[in-house]
PDB file of N, CA and C in Angstrom:
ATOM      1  N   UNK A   1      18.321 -17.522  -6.684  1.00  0.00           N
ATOM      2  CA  UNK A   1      17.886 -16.814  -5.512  1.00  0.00           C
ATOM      3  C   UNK A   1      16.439 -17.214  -5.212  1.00  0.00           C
ATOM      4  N   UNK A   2      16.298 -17.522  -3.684  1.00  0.00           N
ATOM      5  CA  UNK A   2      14.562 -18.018  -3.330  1.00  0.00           C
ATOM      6  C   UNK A   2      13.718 -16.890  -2.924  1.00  0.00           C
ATOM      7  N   UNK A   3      12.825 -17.227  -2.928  1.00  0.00           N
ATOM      8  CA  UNK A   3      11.521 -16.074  -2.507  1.00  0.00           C
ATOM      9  C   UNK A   3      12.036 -16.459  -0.383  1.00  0.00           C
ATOM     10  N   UNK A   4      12.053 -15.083  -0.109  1.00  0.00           N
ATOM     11  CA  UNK A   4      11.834 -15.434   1.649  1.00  0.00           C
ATOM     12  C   UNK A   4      10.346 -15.872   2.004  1.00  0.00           C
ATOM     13  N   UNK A   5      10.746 -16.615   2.819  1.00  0.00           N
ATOM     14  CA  UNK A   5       9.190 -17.040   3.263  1.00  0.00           C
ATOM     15  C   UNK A   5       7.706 -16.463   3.076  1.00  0.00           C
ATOM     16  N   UNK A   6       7.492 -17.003   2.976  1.00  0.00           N
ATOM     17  CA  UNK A   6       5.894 -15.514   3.152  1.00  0.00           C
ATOM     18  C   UNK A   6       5.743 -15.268   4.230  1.00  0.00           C
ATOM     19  N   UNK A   7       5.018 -14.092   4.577  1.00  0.00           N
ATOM     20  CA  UNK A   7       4.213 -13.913   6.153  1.00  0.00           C
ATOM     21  C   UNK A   7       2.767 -14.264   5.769  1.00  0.00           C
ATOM     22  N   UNK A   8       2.440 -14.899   7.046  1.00  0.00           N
ATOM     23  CA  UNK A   8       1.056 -15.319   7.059  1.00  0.00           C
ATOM     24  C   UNK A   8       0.253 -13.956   8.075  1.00  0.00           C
ATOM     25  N   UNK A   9      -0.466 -13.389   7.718  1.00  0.00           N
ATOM     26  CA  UNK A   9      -1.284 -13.028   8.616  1.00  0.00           C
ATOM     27  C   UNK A   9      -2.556 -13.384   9.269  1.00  0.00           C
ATOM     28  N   UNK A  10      -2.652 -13.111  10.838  1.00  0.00           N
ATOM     29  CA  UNK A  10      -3.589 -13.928  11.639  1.00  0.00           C
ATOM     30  C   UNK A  10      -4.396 -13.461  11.525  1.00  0.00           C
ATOM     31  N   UNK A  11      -4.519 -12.246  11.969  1.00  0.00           N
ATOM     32  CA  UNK A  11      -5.652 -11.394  12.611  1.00  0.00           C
ATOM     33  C   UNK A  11      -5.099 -10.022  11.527  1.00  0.00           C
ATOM     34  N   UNK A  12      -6.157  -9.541  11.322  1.00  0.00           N
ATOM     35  CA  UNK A  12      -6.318  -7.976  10.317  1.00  0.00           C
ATOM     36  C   UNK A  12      -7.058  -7.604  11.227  1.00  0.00           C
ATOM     37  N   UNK A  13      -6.959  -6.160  11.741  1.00  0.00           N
ATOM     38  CA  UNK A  13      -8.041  -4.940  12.124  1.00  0.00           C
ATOM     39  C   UNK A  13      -7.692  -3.742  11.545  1.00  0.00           C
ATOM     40  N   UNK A  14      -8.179  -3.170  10.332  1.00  0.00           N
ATOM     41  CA  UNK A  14      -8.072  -2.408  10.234  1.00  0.00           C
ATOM     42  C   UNK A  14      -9.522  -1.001  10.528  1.00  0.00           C
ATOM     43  N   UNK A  15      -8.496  -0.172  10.820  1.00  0.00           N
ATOM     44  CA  UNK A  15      -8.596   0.978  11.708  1.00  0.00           C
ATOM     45  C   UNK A  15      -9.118   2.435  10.897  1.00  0.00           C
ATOM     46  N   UNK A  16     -10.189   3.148  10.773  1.00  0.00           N
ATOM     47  CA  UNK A  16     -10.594   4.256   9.944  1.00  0.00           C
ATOM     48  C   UNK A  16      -9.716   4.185   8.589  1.00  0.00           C
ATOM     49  N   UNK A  17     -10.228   3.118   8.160  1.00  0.00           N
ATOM     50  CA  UNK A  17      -9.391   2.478   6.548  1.00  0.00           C
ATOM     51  C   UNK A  17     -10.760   2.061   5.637  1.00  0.00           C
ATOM     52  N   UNK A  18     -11.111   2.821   4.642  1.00  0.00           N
ATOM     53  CA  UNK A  18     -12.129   3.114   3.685  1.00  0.00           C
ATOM     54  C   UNK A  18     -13.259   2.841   4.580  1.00  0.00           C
ATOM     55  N   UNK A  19     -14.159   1.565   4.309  1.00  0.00           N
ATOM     56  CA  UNK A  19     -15.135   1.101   4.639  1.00  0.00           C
ATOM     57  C   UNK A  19     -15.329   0.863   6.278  1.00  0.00           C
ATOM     58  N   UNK A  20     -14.104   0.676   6.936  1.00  0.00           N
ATOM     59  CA  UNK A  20     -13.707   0.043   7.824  1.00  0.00           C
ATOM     60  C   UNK A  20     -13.796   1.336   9.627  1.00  0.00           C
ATOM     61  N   UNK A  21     -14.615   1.122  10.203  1.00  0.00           N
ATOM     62  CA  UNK A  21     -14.666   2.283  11.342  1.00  0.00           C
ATOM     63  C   UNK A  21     -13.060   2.759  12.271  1.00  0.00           C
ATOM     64  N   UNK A  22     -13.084   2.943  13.048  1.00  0.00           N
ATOM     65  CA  UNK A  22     -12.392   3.435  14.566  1.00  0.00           C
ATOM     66  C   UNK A  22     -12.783   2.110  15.385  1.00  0.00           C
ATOM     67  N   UNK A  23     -13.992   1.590  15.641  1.00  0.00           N
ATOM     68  CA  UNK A  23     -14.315   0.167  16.254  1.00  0.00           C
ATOM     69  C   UNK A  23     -14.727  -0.940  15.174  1.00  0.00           C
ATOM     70  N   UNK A  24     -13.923  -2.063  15.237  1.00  0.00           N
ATOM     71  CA  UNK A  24     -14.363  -3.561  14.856  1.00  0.00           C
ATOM     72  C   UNK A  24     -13.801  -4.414  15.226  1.00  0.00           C
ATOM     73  N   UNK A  25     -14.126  -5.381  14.933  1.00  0.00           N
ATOM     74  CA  UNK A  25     -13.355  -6.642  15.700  1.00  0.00           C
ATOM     75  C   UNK A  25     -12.402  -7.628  14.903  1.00  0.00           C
ATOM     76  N   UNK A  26     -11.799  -6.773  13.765  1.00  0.00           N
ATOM     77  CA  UNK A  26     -11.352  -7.438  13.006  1.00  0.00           C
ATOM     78  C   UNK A  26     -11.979  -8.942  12.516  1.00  0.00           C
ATOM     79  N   UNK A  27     -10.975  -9.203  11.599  1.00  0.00           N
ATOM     80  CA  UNK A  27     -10.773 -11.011  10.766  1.00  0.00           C
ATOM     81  C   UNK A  27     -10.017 -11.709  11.366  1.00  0.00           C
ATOM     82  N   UNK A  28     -10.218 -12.977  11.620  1.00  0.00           N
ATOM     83  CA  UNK A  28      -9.399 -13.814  11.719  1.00  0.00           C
ATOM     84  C   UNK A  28      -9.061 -14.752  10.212  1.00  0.00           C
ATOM     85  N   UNK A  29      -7.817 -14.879   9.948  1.00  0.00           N
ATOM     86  CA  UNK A  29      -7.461 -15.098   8.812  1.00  0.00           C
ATOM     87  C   UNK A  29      -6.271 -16.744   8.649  1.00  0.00           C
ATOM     88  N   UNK A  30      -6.506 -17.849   8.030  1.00  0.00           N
ATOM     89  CA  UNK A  30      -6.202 -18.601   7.759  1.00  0.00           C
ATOM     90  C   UNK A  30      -5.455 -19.014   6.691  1.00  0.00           C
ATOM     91  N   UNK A  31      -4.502 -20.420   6.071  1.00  0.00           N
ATOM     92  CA  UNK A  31      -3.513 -20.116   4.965  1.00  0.00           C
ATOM     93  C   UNK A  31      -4.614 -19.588   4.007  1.00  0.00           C
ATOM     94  N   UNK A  32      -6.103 -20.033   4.080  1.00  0.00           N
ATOM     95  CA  UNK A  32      -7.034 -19.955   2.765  1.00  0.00           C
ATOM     96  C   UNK A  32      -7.906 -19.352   3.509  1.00  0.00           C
ATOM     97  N   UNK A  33      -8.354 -18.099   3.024  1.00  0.00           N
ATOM     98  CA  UNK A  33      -9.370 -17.267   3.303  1.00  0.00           C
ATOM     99  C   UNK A  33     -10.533 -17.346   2.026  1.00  0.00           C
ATOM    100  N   UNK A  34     -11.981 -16.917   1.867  1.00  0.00           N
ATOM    101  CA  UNK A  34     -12.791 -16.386   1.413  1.00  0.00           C
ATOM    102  C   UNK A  34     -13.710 -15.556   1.565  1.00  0.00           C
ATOM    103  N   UNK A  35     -13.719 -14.633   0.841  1.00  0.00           N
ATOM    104  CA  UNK A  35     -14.420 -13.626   1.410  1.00  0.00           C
ATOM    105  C   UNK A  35     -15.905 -13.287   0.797  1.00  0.00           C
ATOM    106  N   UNK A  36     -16.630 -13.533   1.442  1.00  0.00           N
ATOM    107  CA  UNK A  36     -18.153 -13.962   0.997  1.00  0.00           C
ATOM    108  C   UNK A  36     -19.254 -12.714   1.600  1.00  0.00           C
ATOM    109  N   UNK A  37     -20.009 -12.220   0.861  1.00  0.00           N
ATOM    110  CA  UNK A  37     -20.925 -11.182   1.306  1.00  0.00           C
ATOM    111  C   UNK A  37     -21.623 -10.706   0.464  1.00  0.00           C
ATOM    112  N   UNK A  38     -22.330  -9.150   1.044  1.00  0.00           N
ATOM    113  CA  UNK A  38     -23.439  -8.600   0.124  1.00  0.00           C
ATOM    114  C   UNK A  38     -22.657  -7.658  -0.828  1.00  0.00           C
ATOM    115  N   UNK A  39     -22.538  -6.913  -2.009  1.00  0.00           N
ATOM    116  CA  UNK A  39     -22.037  -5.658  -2.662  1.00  0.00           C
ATOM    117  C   UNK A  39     -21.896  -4.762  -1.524  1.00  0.00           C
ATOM    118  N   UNK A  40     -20.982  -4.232  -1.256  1.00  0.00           N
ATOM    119  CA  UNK A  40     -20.739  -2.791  -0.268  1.00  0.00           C
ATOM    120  C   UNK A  40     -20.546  -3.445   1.200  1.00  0.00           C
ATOM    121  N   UNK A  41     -20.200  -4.331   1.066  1.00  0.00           N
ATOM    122  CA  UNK A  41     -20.163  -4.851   2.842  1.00  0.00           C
ATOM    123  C   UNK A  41     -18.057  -4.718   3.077  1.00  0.00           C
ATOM    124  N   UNK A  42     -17.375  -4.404   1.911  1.00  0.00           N
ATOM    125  CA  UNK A  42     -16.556  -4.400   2.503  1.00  0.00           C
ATOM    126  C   UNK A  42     -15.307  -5.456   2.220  1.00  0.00           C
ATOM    127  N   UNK A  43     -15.460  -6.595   1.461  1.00  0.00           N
ATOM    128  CA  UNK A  43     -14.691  -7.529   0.614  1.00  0.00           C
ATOM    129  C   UNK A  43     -13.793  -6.829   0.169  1.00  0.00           C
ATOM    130  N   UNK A  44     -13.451  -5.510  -0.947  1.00  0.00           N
ATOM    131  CA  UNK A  44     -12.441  -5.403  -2.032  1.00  0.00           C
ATOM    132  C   UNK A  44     -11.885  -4.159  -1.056  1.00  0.00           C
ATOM    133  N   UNK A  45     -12.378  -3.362  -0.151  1.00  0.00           N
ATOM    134  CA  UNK A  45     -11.327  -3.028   1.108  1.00  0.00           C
ATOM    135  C   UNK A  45     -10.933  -3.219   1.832  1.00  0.00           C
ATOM    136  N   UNK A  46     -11.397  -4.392   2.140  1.00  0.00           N
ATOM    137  CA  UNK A  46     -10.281  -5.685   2.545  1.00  0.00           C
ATOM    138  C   UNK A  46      -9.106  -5.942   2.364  1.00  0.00           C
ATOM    139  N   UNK A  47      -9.452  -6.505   0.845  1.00  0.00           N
ATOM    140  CA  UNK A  47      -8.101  -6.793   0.253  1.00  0.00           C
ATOM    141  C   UNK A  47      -7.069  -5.769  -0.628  1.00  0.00           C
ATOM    142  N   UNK A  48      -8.002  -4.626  -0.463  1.00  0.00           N
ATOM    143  CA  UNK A  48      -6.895  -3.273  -0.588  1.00  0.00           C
ATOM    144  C   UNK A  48      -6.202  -2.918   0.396  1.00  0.00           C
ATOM    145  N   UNK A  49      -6.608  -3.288   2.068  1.00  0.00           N
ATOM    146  CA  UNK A  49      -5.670  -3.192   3.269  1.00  0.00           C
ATOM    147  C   UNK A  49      -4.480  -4.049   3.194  1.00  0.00           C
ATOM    148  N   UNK A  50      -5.225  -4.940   2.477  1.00  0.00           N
ATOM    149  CA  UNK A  50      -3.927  -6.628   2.475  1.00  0.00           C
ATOM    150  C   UNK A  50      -2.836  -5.901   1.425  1.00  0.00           C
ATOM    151  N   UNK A  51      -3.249  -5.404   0.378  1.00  0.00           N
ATOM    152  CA  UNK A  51      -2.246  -4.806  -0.485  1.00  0.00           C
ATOM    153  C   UNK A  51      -1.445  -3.756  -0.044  1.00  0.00           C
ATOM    154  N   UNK A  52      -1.783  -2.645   0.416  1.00  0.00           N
ATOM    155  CA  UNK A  52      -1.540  -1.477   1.009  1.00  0.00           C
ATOM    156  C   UNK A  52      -0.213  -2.069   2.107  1.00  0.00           C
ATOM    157  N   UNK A  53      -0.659  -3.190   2.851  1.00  0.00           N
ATOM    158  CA  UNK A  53       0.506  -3.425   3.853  1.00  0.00           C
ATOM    159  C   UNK A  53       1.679  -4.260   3.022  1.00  0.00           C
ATOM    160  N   UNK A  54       0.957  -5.172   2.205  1.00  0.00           N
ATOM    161  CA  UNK A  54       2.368  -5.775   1.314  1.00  0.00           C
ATOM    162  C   UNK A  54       2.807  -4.596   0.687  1.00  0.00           C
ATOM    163  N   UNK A  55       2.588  -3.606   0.002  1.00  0.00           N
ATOM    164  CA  UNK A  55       2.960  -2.585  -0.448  1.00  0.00           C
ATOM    165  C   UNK A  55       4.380  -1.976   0.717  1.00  0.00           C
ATOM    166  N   UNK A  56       4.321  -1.233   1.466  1.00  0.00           N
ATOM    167  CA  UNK A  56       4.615  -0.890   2.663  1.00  0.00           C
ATOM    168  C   UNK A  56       5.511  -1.906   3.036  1.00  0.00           C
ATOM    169  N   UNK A  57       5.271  -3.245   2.873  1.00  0.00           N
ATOM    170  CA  UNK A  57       6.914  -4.214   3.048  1.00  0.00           C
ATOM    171  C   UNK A  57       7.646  -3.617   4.554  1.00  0.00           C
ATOM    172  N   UNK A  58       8.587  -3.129   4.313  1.00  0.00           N
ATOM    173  CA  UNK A  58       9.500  -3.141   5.503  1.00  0.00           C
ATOM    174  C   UNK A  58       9.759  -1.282   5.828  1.00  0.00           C
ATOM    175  N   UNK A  59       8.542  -0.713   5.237  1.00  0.00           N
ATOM    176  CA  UNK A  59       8.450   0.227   5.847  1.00  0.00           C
ATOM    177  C   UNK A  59       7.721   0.841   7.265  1.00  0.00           C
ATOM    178  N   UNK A  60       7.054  -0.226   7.464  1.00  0.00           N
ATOM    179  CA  UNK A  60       6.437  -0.693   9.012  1.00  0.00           C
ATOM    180  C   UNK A  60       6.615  -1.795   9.359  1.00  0.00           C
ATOM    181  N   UNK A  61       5.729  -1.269  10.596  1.00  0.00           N
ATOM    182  CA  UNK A  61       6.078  -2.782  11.919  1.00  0.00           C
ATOM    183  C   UNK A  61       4.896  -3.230  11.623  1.00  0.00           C
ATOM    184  N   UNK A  62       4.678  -4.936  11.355  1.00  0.00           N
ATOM    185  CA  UNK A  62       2.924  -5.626  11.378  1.00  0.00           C
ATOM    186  C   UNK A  62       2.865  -5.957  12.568  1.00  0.00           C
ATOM    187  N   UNK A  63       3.850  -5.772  13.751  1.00  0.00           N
ATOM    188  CA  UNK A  63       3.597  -6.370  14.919  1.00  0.00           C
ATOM    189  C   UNK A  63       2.202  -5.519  16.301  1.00  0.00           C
ATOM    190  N   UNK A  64       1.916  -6.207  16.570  1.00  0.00           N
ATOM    191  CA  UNK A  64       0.761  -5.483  17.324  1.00  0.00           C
ATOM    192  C   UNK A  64      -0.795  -6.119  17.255  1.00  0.00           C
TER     193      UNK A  64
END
């Protein structure tokens, strides 16, 4: 049995999600991302949004 494809995601905005306001302008996101910054700017709730939605799988829509 194969793995289904992956989903790639383009664009992330997340929305009153830890660090993250009600307004931003999101990421634009590529096959290879890095995420580069100061302590507290926001990197590891990032990639707790990225988890949170693989988590969630096919219990929502990523469309939008």
């Amino acid at each position: 049995m194969s793995d289904p494809d992956p989903i790639l995601i383009h664009h992330l905005k997340p929305r009153n999600f830890l660090s993250f306001g009600p307004e931003n302008e999101g990421i634009e996101l590529k096959a290879l991302n890095l995420f580069i910054g100061p302590n507290g700017s926001g990197k590891s709730n990032l990639i707790e949004a990225i988890n949170l939605m693989r988590a969630a799988g096919p219990l929502i829509s990523f469309e939008n």
